[in-house]
PDB file of N, CA and C in Angstrom:
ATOM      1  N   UNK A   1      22.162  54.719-127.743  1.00  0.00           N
ATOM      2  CA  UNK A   1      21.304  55.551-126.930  1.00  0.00           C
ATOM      3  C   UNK A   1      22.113  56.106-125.770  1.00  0.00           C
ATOM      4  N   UNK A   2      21.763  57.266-125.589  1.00  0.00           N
ATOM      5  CA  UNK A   2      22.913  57.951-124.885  1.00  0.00           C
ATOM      6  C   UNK A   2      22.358  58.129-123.411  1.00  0.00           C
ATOM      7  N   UNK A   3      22.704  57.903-122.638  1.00  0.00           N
ATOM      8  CA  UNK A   3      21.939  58.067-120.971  1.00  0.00           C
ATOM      9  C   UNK A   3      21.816  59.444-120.187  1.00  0.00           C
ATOM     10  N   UNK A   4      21.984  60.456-120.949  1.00  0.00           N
ATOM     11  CA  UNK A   4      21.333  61.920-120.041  1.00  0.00           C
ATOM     12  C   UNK A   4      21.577  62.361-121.117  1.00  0.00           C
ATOM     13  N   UNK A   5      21.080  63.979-120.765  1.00  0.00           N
ATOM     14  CA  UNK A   5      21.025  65.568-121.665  1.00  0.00           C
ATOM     15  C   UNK A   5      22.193  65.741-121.929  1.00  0.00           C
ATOM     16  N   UNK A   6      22.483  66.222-122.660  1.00  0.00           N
ATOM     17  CA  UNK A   6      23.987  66.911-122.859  1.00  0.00           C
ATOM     18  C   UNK A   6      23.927  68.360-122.482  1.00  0.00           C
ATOM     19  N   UNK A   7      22.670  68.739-122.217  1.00  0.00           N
ATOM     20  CA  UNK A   7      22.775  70.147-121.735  1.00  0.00           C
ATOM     21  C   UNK A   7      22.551  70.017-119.980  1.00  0.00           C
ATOM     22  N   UNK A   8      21.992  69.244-119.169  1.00  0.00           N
ATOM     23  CA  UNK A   8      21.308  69.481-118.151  1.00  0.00           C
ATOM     24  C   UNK A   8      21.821  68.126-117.439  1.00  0.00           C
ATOM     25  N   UNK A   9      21.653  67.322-117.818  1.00  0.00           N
ATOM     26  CA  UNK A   9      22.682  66.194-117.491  1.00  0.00           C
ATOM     27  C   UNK A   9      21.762  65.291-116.579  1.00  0.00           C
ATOM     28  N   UNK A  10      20.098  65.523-116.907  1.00  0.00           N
ATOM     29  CA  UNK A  10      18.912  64.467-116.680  1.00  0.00           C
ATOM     30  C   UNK A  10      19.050  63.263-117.373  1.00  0.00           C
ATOM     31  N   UNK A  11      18.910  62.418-116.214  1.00  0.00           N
ATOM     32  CA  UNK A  11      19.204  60.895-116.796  1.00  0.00           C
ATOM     33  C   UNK A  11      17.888  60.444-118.010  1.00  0.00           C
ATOM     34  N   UNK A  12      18.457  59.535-119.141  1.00  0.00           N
ATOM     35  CA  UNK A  12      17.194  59.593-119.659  1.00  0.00           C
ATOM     36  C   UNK A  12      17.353  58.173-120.008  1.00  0.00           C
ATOM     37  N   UNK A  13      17.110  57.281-119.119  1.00  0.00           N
ATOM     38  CA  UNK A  13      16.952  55.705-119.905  1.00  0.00           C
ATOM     39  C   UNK A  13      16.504  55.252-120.881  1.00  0.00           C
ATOM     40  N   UNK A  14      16.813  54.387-121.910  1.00  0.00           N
ATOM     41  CA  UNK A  14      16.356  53.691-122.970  1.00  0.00           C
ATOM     42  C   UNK A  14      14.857  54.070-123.363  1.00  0.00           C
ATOM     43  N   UNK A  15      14.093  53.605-121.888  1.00  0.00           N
ATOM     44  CA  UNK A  15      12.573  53.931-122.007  1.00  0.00           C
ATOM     45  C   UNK A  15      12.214  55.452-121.944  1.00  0.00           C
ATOM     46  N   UNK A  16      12.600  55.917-121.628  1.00  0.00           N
ATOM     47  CA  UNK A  16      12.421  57.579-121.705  1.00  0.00           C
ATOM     48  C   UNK A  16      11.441  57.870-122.814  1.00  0.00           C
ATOM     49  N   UNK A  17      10.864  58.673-122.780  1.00  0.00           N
ATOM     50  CA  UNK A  17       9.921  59.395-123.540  1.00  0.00           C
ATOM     51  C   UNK A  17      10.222  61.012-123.529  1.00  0.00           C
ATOM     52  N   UNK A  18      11.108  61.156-122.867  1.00  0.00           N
ATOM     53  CA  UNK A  18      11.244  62.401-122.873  1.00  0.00           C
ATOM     54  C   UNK A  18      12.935  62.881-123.404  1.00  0.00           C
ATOM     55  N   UNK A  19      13.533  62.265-124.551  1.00  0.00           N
ATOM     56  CA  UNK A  19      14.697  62.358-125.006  1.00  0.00           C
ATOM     57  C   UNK A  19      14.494  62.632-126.034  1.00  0.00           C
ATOM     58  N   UNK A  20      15.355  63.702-127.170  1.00  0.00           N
ATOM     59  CA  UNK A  20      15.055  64.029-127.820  1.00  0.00           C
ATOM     60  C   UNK A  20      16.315  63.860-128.959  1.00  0.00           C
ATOM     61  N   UNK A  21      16.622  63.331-129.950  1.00  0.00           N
ATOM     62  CA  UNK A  21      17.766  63.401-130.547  1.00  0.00           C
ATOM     63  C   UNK A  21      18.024  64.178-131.751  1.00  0.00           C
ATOM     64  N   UNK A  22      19.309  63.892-132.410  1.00  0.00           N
ATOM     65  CA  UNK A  22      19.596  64.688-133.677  1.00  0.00           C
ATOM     66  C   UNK A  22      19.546  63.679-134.631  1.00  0.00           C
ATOM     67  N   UNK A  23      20.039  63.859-135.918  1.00  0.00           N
ATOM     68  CA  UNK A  23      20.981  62.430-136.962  1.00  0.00           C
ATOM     69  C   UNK A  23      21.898  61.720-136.417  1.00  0.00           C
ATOM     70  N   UNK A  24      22.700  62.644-135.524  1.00  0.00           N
ATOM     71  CA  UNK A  24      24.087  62.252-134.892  1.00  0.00           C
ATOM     72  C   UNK A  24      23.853  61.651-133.791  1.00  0.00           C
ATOM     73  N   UNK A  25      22.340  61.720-133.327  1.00  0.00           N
ATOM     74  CA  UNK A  25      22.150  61.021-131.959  1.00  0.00           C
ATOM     75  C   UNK A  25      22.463  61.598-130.538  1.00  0.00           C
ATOM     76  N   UNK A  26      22.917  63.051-130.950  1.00  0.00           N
ATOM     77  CA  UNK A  26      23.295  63.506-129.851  1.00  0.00           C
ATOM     78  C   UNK A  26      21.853  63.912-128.817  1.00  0.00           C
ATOM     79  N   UNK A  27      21.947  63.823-127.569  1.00  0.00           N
ATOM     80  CA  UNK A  27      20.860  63.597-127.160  1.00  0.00           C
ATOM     81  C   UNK A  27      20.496  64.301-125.976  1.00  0.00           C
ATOM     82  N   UNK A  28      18.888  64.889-126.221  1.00  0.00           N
ATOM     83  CA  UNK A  28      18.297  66.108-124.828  1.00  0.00           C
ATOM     84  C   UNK A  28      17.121  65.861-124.560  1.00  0.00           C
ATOM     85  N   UNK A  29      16.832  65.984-123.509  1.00  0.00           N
ATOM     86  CA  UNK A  29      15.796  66.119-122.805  1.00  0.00           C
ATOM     87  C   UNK A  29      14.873  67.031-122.851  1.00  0.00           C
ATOM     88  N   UNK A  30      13.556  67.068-122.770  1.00  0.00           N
ATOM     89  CA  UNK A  30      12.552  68.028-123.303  1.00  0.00           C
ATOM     90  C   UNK A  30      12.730  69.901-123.415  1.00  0.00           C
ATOM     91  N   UNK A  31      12.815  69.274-121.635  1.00  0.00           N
ATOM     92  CA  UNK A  31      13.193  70.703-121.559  1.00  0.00           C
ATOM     93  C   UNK A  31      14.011  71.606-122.494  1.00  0.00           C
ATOM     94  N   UNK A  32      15.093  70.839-122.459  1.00  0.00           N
ATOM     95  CA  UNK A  32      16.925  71.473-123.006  1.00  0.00           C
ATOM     96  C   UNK A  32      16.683  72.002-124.655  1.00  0.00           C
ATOM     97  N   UNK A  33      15.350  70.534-124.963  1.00  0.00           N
ATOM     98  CA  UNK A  33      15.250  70.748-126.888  1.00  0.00           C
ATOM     99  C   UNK A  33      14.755  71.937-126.729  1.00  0.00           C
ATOM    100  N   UNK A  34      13.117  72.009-126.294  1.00  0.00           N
ATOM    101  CA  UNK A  34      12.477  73.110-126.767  1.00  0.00           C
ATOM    102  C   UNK A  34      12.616  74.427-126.086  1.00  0.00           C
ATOM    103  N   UNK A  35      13.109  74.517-124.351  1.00  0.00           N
ATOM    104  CA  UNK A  35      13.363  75.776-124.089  1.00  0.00           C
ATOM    105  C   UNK A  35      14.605  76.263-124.358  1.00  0.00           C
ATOM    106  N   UNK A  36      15.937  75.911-124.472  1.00  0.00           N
ATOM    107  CA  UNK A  36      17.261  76.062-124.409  1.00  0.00           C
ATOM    108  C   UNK A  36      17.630  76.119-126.356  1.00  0.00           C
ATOM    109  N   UNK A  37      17.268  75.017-127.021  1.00  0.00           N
ATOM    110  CA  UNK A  37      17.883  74.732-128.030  1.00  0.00           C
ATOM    111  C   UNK A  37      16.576  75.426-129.210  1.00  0.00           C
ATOM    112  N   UNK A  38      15.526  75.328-128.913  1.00  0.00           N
ATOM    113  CA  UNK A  38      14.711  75.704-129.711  1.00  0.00           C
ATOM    114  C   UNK A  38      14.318  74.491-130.890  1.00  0.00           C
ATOM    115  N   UNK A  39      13.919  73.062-130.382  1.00  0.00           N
ATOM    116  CA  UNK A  39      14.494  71.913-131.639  1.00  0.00           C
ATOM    117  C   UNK A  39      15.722  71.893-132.964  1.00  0.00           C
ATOM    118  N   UNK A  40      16.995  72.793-132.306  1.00  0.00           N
ATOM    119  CA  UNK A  40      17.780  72.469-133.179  1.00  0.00           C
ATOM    120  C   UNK A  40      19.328  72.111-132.353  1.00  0.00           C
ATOM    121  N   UNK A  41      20.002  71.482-132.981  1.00  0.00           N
ATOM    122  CA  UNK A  41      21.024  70.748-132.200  1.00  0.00           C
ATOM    123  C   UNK A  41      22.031  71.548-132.378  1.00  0.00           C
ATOM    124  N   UNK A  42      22.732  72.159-131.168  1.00  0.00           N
ATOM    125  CA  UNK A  42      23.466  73.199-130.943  1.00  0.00           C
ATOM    126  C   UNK A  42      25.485  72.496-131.302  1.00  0.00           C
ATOM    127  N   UNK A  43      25.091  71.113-131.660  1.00  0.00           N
ATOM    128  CA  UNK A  43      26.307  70.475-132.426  1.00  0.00           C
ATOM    129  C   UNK A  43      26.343  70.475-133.689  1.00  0.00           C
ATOM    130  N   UNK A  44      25.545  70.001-134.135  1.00  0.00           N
ATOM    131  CA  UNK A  44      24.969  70.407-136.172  1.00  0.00           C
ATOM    132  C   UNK A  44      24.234  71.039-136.227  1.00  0.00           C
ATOM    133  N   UNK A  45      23.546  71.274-135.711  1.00  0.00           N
ATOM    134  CA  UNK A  45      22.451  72.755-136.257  1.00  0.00           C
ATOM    135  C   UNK A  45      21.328  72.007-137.059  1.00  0.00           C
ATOM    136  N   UNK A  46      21.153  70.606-136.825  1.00  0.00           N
ATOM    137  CA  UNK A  46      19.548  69.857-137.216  1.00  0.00           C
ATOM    138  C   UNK A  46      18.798  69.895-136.590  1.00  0.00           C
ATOM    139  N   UNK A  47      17.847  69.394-136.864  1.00  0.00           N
ATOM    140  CA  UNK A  47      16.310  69.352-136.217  1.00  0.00           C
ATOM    141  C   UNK A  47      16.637  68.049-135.142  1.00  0.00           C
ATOM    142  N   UNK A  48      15.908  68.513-133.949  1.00  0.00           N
ATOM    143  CA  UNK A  48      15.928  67.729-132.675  1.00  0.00           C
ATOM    144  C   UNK A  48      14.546  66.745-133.689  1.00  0.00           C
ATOM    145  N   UNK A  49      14.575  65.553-132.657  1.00  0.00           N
ATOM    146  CA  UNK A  49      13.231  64.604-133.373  1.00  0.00           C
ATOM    147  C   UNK A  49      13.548  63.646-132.000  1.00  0.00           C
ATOM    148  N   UNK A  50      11.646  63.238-131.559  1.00  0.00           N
ATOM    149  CA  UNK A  50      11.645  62.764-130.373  1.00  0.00           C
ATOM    150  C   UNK A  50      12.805  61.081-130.549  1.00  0.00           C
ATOM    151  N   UNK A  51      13.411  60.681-129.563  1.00  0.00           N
ATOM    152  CA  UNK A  51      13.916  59.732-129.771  1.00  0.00           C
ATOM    153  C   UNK A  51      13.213  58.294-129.764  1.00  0.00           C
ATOM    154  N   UNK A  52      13.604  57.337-130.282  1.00  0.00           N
ATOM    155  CA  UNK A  52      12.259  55.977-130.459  1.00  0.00           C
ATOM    156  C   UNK A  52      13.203  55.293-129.039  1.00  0.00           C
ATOM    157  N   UNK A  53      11.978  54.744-128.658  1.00  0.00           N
ATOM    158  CA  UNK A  53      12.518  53.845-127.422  1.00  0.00           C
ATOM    159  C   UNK A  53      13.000  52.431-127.998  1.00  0.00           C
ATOM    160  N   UNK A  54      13.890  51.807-127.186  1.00  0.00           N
ATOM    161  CA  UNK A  54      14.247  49.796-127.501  1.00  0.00           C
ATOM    162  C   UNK A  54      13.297  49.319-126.545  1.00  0.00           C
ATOM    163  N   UNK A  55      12.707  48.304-127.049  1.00  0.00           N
ATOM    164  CA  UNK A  55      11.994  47.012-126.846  1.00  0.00           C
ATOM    165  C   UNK A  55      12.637  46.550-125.390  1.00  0.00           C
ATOM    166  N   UNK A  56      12.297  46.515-124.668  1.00  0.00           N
ATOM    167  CA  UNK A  56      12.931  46.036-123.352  1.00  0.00           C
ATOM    168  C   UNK A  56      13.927  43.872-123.870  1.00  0.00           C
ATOM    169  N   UNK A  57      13.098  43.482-124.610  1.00  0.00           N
ATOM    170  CA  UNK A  57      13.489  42.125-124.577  1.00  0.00           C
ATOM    171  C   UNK A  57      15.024  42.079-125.553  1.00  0.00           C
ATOM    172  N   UNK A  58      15.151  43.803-126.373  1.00  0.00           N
ATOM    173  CA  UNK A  58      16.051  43.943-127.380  1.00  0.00           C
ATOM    174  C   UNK A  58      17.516  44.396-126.568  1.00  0.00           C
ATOM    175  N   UNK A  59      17.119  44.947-125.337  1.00  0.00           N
ATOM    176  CA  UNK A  59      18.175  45.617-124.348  1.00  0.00           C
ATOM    177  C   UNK A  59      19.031  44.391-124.045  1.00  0.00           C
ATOM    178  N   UNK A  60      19.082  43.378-123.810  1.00  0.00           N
ATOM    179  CA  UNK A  60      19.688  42.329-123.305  1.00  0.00           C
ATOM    180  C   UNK A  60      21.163  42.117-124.862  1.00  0.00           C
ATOM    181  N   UNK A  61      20.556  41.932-125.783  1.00  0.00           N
ATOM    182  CA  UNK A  61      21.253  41.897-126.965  1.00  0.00           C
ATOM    183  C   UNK A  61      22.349  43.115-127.650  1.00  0.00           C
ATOM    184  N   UNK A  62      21.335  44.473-127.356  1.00  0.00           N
ATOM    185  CA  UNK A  62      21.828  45.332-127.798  1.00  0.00           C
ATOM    186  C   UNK A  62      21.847  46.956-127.004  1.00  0.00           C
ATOM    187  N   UNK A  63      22.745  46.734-126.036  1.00  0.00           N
ATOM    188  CA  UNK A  63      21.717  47.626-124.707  1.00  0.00           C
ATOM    189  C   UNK A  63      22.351  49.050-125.158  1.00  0.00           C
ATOM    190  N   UNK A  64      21.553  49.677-124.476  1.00  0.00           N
ATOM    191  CA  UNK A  64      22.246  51.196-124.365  1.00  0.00           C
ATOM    192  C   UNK A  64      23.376  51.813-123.652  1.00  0.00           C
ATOM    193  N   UNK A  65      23.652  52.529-124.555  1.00  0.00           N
ATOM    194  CA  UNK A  65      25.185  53.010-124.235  1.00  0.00           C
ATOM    195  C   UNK A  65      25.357  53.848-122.648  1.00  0.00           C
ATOM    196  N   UNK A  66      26.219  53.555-122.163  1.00  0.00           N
ATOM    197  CA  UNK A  66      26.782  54.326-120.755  1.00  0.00           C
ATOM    198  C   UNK A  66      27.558  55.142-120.806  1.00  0.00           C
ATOM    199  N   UNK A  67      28.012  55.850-121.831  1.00  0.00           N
ATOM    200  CA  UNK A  67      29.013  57.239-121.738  1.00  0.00           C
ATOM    201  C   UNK A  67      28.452  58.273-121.797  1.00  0.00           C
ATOM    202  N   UNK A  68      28.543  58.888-120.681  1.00  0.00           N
ATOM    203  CA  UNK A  68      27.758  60.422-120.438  1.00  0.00           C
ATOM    204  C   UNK A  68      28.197  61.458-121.540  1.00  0.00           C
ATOM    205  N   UNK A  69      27.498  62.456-122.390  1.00  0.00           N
ATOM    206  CA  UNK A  69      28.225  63.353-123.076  1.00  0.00           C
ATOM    207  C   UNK A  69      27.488  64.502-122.059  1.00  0.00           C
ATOM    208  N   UNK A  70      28.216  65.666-121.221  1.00  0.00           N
ATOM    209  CA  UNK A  70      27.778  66.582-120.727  1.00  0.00           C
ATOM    210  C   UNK A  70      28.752  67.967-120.478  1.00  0.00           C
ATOM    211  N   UNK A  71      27.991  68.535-121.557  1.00  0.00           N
ATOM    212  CA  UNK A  71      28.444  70.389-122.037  1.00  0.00           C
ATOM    213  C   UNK A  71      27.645  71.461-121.421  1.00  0.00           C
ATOM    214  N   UNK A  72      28.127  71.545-119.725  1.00  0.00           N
ATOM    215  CA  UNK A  72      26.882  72.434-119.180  1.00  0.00           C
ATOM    216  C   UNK A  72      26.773  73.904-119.520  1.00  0.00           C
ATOM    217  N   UNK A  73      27.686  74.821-120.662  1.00  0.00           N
ATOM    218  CA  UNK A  73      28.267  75.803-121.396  1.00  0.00           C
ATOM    219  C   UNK A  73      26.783  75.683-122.028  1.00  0.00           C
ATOM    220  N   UNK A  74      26.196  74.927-122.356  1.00  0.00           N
ATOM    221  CA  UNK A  74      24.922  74.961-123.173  1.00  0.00           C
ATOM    222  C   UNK A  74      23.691  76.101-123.112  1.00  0.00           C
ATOM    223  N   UNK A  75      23.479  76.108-121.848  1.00  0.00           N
ATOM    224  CA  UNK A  75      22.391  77.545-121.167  1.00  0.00           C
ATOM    225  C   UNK A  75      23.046  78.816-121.360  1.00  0.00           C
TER     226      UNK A  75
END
């Protein structure tokens, strides 16, 4: 799970509801999917799909990733 937009560079924690990913996991924020990208991923060219959140008790075991990916060329 990736921790911000790759277009906008809004933090989006684990719990987020508002992250949106690809197959590849590459990962945006509401805005970025549907106004900027149009639900398709401007890295593969798939369908954006809302991202599933982790279990808070699962984060301890298997937490989310901390490497920012951010391409502000995106807009």
């Amino acid at each position: 799970m990736r921790p911000g937009c790759e277009c906008c560079d809004v933090d989006l924690p684990p719990s987020s509801t508002d992250a949106w990913i690809c197959s590849f996991e590459c990962t945006w924020c509401t805005a970025c999917a549907t106004d900027v990208l149009h639900g398709r991923c401007r890295n593969c060219g798939g369908d954006l799909t809302l991202r599933p959140t982790r279990a808070p008790e699962k984060l301890a075991a298997a937490p989310a990733g901390t490497t920012r990916v951010h391409a502000p060329d995106c807009r």
